[in-house]
C-alpha atoms as a PDB file:
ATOM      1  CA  UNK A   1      11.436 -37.005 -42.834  1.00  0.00           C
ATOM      2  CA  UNK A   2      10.410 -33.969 -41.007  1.00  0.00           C
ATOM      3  CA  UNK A   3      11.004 -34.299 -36.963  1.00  0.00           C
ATOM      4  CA  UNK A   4       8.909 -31.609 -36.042  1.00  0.00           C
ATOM      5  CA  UNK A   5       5.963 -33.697 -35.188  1.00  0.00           C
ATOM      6  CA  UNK A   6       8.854 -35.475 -32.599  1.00  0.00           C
ATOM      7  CA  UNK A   7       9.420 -32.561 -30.989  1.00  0.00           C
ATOM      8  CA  UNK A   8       6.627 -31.495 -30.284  1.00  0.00           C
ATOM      9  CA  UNK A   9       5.771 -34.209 -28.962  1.00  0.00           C
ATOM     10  CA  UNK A  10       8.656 -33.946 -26.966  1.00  0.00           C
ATOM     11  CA  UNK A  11       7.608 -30.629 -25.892  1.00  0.00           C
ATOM     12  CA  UNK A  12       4.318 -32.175 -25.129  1.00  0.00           C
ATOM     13  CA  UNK A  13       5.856 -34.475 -22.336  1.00  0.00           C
ATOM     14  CA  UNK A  14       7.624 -32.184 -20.982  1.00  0.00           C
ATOM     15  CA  UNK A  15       4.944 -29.576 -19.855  1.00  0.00           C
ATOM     16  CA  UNK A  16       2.807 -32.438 -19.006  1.00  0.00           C
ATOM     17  CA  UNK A  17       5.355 -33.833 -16.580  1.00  0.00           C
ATOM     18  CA  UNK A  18       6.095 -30.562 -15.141  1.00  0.00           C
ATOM     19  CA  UNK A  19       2.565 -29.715 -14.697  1.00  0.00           C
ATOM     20  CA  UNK A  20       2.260 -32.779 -12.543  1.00  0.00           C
ATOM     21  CA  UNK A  21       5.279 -32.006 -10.824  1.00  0.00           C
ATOM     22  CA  UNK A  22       4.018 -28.052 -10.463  1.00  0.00           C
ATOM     23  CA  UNK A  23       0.378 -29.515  -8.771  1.00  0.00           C
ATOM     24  CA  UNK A  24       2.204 -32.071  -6.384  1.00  0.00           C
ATOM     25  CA  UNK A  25       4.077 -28.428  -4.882  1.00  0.00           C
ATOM     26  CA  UNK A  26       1.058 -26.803  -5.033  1.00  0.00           C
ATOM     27  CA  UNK A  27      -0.505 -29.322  -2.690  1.00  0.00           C
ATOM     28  CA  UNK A  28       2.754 -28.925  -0.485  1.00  0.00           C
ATOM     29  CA  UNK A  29       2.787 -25.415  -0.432  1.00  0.00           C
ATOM     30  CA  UNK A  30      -0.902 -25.234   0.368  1.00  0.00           C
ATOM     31  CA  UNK A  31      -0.689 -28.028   2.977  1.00  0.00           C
ATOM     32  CA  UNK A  32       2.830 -26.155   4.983  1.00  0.00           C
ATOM     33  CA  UNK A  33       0.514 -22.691   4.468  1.00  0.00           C
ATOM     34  CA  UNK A  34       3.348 -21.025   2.618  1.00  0.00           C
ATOM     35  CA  UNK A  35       2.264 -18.636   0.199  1.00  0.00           C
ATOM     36  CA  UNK A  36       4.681 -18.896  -3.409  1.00  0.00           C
ATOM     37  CA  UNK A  37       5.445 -15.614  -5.257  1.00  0.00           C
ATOM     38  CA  UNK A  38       7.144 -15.782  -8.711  1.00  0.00           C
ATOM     39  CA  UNK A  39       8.983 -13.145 -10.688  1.00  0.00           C
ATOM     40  CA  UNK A  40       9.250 -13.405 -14.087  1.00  0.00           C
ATOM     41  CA  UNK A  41      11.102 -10.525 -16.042  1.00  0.00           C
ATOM     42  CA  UNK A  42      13.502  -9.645 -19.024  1.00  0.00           C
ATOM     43  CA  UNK A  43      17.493  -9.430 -18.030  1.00  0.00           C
ATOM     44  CA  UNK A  44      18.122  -5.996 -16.080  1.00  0.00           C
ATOM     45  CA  UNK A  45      14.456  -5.265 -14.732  1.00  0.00           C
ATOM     46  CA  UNK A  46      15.641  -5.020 -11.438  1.00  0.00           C
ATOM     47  CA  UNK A  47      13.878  -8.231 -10.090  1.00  0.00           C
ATOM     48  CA  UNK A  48      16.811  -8.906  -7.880  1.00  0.00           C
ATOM     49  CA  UNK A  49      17.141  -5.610  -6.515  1.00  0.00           C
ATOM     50  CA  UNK A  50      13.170  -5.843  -5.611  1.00  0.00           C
ATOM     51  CA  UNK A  51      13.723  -9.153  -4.110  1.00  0.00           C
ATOM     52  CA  UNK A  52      16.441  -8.083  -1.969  1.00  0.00           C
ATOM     53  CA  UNK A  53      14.476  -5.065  -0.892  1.00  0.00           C
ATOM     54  CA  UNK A  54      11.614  -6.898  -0.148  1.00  0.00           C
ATOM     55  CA  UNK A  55      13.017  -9.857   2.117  1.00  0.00           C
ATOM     56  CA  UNK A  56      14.696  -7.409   3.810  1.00  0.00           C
ATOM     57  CA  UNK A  57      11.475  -5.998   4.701  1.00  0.00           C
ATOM     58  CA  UNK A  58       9.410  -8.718   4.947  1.00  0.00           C
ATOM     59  CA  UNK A  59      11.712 -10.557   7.149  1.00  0.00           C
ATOM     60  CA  UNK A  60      10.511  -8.466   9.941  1.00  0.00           C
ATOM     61  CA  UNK A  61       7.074  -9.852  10.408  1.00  0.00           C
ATOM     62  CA  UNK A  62       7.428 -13.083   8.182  1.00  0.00           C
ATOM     63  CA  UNK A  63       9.361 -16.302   7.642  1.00  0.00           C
ATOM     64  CA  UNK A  64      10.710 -15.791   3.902  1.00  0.00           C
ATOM     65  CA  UNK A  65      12.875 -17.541   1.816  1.00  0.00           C
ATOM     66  CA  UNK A  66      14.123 -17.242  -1.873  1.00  0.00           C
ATOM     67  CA  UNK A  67      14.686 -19.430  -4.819  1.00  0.00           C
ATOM     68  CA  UNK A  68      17.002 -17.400  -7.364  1.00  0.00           C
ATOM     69  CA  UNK A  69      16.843 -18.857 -11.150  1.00  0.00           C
ATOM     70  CA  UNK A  70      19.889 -17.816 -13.022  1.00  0.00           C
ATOM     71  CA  UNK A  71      21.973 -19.434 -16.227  1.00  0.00           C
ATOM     72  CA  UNK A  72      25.554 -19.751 -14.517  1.00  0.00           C
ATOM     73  CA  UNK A  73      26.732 -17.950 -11.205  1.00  0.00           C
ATOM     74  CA  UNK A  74      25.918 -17.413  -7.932  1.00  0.00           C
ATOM     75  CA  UNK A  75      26.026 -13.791  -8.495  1.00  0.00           C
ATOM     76  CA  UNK A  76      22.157 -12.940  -7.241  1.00  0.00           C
ATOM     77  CA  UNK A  77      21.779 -15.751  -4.714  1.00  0.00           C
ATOM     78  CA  UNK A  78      25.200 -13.961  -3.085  1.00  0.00           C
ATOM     79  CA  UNK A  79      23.338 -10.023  -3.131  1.00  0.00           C
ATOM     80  CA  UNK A  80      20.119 -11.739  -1.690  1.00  0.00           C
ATOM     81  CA  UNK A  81      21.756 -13.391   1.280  1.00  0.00           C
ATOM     82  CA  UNK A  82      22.170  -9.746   2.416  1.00  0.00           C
ATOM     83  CA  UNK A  83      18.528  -9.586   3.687  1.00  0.00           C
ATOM     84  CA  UNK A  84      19.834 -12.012   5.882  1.00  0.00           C
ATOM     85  CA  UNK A  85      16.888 -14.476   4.856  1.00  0.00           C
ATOM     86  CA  UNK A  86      17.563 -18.306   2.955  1.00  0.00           C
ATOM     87  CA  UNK A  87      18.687 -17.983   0.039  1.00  0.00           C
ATOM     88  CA  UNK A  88      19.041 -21.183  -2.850  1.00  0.00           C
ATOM     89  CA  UNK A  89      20.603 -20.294  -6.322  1.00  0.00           C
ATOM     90  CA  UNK A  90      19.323 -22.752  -9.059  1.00  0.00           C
ATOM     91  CA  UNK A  91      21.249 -22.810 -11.979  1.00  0.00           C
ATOM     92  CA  UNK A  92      19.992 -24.176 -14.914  1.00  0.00           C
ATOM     93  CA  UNK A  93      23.046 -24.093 -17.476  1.00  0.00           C
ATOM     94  CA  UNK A  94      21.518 -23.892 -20.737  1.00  0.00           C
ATOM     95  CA  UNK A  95      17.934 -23.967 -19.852  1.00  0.00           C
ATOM     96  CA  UNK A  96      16.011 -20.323 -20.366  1.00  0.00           C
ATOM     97  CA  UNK A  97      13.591 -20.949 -17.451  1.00  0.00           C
ATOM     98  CA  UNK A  98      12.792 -22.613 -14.460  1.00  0.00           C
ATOM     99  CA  UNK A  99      11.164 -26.247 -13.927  1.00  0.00           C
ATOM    100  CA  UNK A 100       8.674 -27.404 -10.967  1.00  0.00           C
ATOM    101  CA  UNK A 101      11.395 -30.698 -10.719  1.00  0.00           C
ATOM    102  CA  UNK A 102      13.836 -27.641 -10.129  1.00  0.00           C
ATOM    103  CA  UNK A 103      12.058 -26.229  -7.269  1.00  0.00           C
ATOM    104  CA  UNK A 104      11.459 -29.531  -5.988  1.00  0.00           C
ATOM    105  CA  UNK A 105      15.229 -30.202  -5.772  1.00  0.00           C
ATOM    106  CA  UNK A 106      16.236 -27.058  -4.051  1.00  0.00           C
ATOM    107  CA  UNK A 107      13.595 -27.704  -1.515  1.00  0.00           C
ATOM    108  CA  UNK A 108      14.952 -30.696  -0.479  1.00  0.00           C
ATOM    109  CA  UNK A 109      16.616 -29.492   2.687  1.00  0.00           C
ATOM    110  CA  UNK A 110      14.131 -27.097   3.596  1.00  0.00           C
ATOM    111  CA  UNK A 111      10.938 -27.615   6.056  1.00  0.00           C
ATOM    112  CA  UNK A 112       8.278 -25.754   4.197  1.00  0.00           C
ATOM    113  CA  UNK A 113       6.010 -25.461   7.390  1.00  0.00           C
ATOM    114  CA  UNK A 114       8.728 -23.078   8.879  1.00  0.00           C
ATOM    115  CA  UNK A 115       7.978 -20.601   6.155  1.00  0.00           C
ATOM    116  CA  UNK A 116       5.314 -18.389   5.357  1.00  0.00           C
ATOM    117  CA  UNK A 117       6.549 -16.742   1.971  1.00  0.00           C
ATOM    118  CA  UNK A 118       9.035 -18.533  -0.913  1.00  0.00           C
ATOM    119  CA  UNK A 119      10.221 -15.960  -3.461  1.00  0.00           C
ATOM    120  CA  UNK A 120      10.894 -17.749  -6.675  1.00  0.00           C
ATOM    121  CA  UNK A 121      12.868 -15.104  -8.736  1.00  0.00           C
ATOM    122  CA  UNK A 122      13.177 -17.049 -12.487  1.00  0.00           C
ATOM    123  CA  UNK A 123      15.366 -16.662 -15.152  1.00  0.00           C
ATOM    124  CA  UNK A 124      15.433 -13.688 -16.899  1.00  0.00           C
ATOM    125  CA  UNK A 125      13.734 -14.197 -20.245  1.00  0.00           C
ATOM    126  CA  UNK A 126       9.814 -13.236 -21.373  1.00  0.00           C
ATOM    127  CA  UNK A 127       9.406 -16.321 -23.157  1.00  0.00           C
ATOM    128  CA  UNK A 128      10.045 -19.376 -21.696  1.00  0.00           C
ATOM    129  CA  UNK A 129       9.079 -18.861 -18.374  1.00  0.00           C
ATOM    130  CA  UNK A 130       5.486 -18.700 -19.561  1.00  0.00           C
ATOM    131  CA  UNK A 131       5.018 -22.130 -20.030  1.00  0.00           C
ATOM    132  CA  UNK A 132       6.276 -23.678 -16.824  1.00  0.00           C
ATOM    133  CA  UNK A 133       4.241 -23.770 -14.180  1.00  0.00           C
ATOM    134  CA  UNK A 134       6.010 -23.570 -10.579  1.00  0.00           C
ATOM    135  CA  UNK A 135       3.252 -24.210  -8.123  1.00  0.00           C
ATOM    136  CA  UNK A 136       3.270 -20.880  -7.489  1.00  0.00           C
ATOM    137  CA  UNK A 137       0.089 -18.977  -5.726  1.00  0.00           C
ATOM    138  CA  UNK A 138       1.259 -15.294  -7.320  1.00  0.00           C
ATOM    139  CA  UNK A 139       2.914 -14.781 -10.349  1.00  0.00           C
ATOM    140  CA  UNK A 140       4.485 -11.001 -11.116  1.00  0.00           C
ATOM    141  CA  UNK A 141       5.700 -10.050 -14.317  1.00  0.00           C
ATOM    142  CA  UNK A 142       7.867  -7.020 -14.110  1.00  0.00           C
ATOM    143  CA  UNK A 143       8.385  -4.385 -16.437  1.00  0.00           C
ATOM    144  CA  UNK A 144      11.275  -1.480 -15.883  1.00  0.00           C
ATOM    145  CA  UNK A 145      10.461   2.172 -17.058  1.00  0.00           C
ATOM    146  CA  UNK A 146      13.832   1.753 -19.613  1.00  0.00           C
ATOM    147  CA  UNK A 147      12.887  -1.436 -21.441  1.00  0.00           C
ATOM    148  CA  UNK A 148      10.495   0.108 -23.501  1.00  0.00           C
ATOM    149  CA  UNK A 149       6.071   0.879 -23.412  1.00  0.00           C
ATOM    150  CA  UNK A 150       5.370  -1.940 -26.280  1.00  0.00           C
ATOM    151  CA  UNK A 151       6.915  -4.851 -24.072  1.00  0.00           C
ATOM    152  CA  UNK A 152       3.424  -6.497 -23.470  1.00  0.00           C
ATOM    153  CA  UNK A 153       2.602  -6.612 -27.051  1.00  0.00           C
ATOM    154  CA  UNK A 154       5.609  -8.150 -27.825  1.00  0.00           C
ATOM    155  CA  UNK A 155       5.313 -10.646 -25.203  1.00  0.00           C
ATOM    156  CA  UNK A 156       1.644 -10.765 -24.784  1.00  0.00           C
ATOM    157  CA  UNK A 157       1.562 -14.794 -23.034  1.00  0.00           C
ATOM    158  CA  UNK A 158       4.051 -13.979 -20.579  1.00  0.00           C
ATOM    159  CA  UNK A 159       1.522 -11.132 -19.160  1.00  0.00           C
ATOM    160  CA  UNK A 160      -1.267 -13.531 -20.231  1.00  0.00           C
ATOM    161  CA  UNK A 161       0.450 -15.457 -17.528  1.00  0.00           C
ATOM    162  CA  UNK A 162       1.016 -13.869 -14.622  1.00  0.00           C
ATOM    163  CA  UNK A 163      -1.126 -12.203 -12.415  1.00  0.00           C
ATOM    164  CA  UNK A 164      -0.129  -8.634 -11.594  1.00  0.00           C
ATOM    165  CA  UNK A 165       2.595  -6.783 -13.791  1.00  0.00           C
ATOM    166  CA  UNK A 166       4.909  -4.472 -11.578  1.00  0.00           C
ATOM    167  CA  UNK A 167       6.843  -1.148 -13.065  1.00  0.00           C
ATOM    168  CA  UNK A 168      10.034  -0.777 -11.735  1.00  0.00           C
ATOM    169  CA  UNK A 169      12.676   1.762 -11.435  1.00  0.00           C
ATOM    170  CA  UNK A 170      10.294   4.343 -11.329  1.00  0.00           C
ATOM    171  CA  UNK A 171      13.133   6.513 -10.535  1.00  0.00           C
ATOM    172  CA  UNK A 172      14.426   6.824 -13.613  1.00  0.00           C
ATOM    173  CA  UNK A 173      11.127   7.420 -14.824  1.00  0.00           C
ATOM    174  CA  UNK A 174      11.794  11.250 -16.540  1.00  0.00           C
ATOM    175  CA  UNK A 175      15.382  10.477 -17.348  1.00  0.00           C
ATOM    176  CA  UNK A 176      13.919   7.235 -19.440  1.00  0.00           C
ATOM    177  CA  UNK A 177      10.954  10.018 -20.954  1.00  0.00           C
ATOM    178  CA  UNK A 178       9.079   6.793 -19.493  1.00  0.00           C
ATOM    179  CA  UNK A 179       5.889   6.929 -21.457  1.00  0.00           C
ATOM    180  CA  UNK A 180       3.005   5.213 -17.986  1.00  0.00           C
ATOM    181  CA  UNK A 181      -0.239   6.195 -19.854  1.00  0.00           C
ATOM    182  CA  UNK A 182       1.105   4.168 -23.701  1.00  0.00           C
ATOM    183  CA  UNK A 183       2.237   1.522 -21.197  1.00  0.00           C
ATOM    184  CA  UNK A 184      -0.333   0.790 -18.918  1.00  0.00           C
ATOM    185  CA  UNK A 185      -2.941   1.360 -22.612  1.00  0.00           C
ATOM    186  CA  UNK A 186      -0.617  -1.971 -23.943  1.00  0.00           C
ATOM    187  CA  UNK A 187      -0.920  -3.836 -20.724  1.00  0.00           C
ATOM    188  CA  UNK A 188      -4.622  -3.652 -20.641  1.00  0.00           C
ATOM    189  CA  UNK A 189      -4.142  -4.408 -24.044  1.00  0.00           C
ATOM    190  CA  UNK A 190      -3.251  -7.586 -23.362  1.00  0.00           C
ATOM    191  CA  UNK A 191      -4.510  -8.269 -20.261  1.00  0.00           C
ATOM    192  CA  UNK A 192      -7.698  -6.373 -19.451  1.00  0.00           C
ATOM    193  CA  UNK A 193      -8.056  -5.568 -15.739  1.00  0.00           C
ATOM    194  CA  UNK A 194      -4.755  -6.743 -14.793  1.00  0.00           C
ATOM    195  CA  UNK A 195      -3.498  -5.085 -11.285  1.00  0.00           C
ATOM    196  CA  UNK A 196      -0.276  -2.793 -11.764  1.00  0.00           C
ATOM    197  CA  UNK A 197       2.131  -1.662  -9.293  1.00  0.00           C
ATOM    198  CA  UNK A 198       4.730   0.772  -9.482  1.00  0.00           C
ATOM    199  CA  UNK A 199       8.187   0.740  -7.995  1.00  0.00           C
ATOM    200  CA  UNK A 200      11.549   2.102  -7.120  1.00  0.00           C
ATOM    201  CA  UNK A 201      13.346  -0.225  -4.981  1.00  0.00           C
ATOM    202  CA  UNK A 202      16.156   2.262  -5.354  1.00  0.00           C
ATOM    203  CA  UNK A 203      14.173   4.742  -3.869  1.00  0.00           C
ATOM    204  CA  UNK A 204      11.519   2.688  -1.736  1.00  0.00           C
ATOM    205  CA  UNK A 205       8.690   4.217  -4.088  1.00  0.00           C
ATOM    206  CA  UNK A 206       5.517   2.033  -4.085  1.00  0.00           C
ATOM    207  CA  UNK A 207       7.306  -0.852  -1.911  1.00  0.00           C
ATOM    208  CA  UNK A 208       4.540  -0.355   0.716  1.00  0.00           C
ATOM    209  CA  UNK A 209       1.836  -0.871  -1.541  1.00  0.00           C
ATOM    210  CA  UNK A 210       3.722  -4.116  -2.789  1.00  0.00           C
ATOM    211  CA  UNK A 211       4.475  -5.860   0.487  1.00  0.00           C
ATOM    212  CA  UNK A 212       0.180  -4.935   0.820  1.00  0.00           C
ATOM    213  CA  UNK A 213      -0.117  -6.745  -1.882  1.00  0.00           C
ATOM    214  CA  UNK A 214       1.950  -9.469  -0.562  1.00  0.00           C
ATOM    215  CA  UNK A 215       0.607 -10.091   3.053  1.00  0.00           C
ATOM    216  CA  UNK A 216      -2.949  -9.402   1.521  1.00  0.00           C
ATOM    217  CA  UNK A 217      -2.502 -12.160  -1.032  1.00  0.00           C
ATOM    218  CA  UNK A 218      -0.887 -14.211   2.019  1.00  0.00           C
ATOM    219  CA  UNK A 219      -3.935 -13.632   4.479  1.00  0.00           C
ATOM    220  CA  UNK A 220      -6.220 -14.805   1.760  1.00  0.00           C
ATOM    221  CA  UNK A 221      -4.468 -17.802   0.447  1.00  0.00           C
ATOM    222  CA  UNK A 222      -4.149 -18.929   4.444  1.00  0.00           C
ATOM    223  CA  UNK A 223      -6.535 -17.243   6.264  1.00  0.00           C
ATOM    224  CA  UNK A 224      -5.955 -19.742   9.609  1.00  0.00           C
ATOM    225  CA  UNK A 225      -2.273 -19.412   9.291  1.00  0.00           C
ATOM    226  CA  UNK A 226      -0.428 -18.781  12.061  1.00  0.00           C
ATOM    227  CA  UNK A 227       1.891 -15.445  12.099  1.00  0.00           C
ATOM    228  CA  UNK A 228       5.052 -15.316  11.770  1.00  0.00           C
ATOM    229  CA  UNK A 229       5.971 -12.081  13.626  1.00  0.00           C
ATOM    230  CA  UNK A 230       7.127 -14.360  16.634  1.00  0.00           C
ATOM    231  CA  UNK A 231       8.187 -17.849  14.465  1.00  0.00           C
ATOM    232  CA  UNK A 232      11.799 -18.233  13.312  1.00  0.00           C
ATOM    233  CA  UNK A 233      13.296 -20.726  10.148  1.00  0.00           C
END
């Protein structure tokens, strides 16, 4: 007897139960007016060097926080608490993604209404991710200029997915012969009208533009908020 009609049913509950779990921290987040950005991105894109980059900056004006998503060590969580902002490492052990009953756990301790931005940074991986909703507001997919122009039509339902797709590593843009007009052609592909970003957190390239991006998305998601310039976690 075949038991693929089991597990997909399996699969089934699963992604209903996180879905429910993903809405109940969507209501949270939207009730404590914290705004939820997610990063989803093959190994070595340099999400973790963004992150860093960007709750270093952020920090200055903003209450921010990070979730870090990784199979086994603290390794990221550890470079992140350099920003000097919270940091939680999740580690899933053999699971390829995230779960909402994941975020829910390391959240336990924390008092959402003292933050205005939670950085989710997920495993890396272009598949699995896709599924799982987080509750997030903003979902980046991220791209580096050495992985290669085809990557969204090879993974077309993680850019399906998200909502803006950020190039990074700009820097090693000419060394990579980094082909931007083939790739941004296959992200519209994919994903027609899709917002893209470029970046170099190496060199602070374009990290301007994305923390606009951020507060923007921020202002607009809680336009009564209070800010955070003078509020502390």
């Amino acid at each position: 007897m075949s038991t693929e009609p089991r597990l997909v049913e399996v699969r089934r509950n699963v992604l209903k139960q996180n879905d429910i779990a993903a809405r109940a921290l969507r209501e949270r987040f939207r009730e404590a007016g914290v705004s939820v950005v997610s990063v989803v991105s093959s190994p070595g894109s340099g999400k973790t060097a963004l992150f860093e980059q960007t709750l270093s900056l952020l920090r200055r004006t903003h209450r921010v926080a990070a979730l870090v998503g990784d199979l086994a060590t603290e390794n990221d969580a550890a470079r992140l608490a350099r920003s000097q902002a919270p940091v939680k490492q999740i580690t899933t052990g053999t699971l390829c993604h995230l779960e909402a009953s994941m975020v829910v756990a390391a959240l336990e301790e924390w008092d959402l209404h003292a933050l205005d931005f939670l950085l989710v940074e997920n495993v890396g991986n272009l598949v699995c991710p896709s599924s799982f909703d987080l509750g997030e507001s903003l979902r980046l997919v991220l791209i580096s200029v050495t992985e290669g122009e085809d990557k969204p039509l090879k993974y077309p339902t993680i850019f399906n997915s998200a909502d803006v797709a950020v190039v990074t590593k700009m820097d090693l843009a000419d060394a990579a012969e980094f082909d931007e007009p083939a790739l941004l052609r296959n992200i519209q592909a994919v994903r027609p009208g899709m917002p893209v970003l470029k970046v170099s957190a190496k060199t602070g390239a374009g990290l301007g533009q994305f923390l606009a991006l951020l507060i923007s998305h921020h202002e607009q998601l809680h336009p009564t908020g209070v800010s955070a310039a003078t509020q502390t976690l």
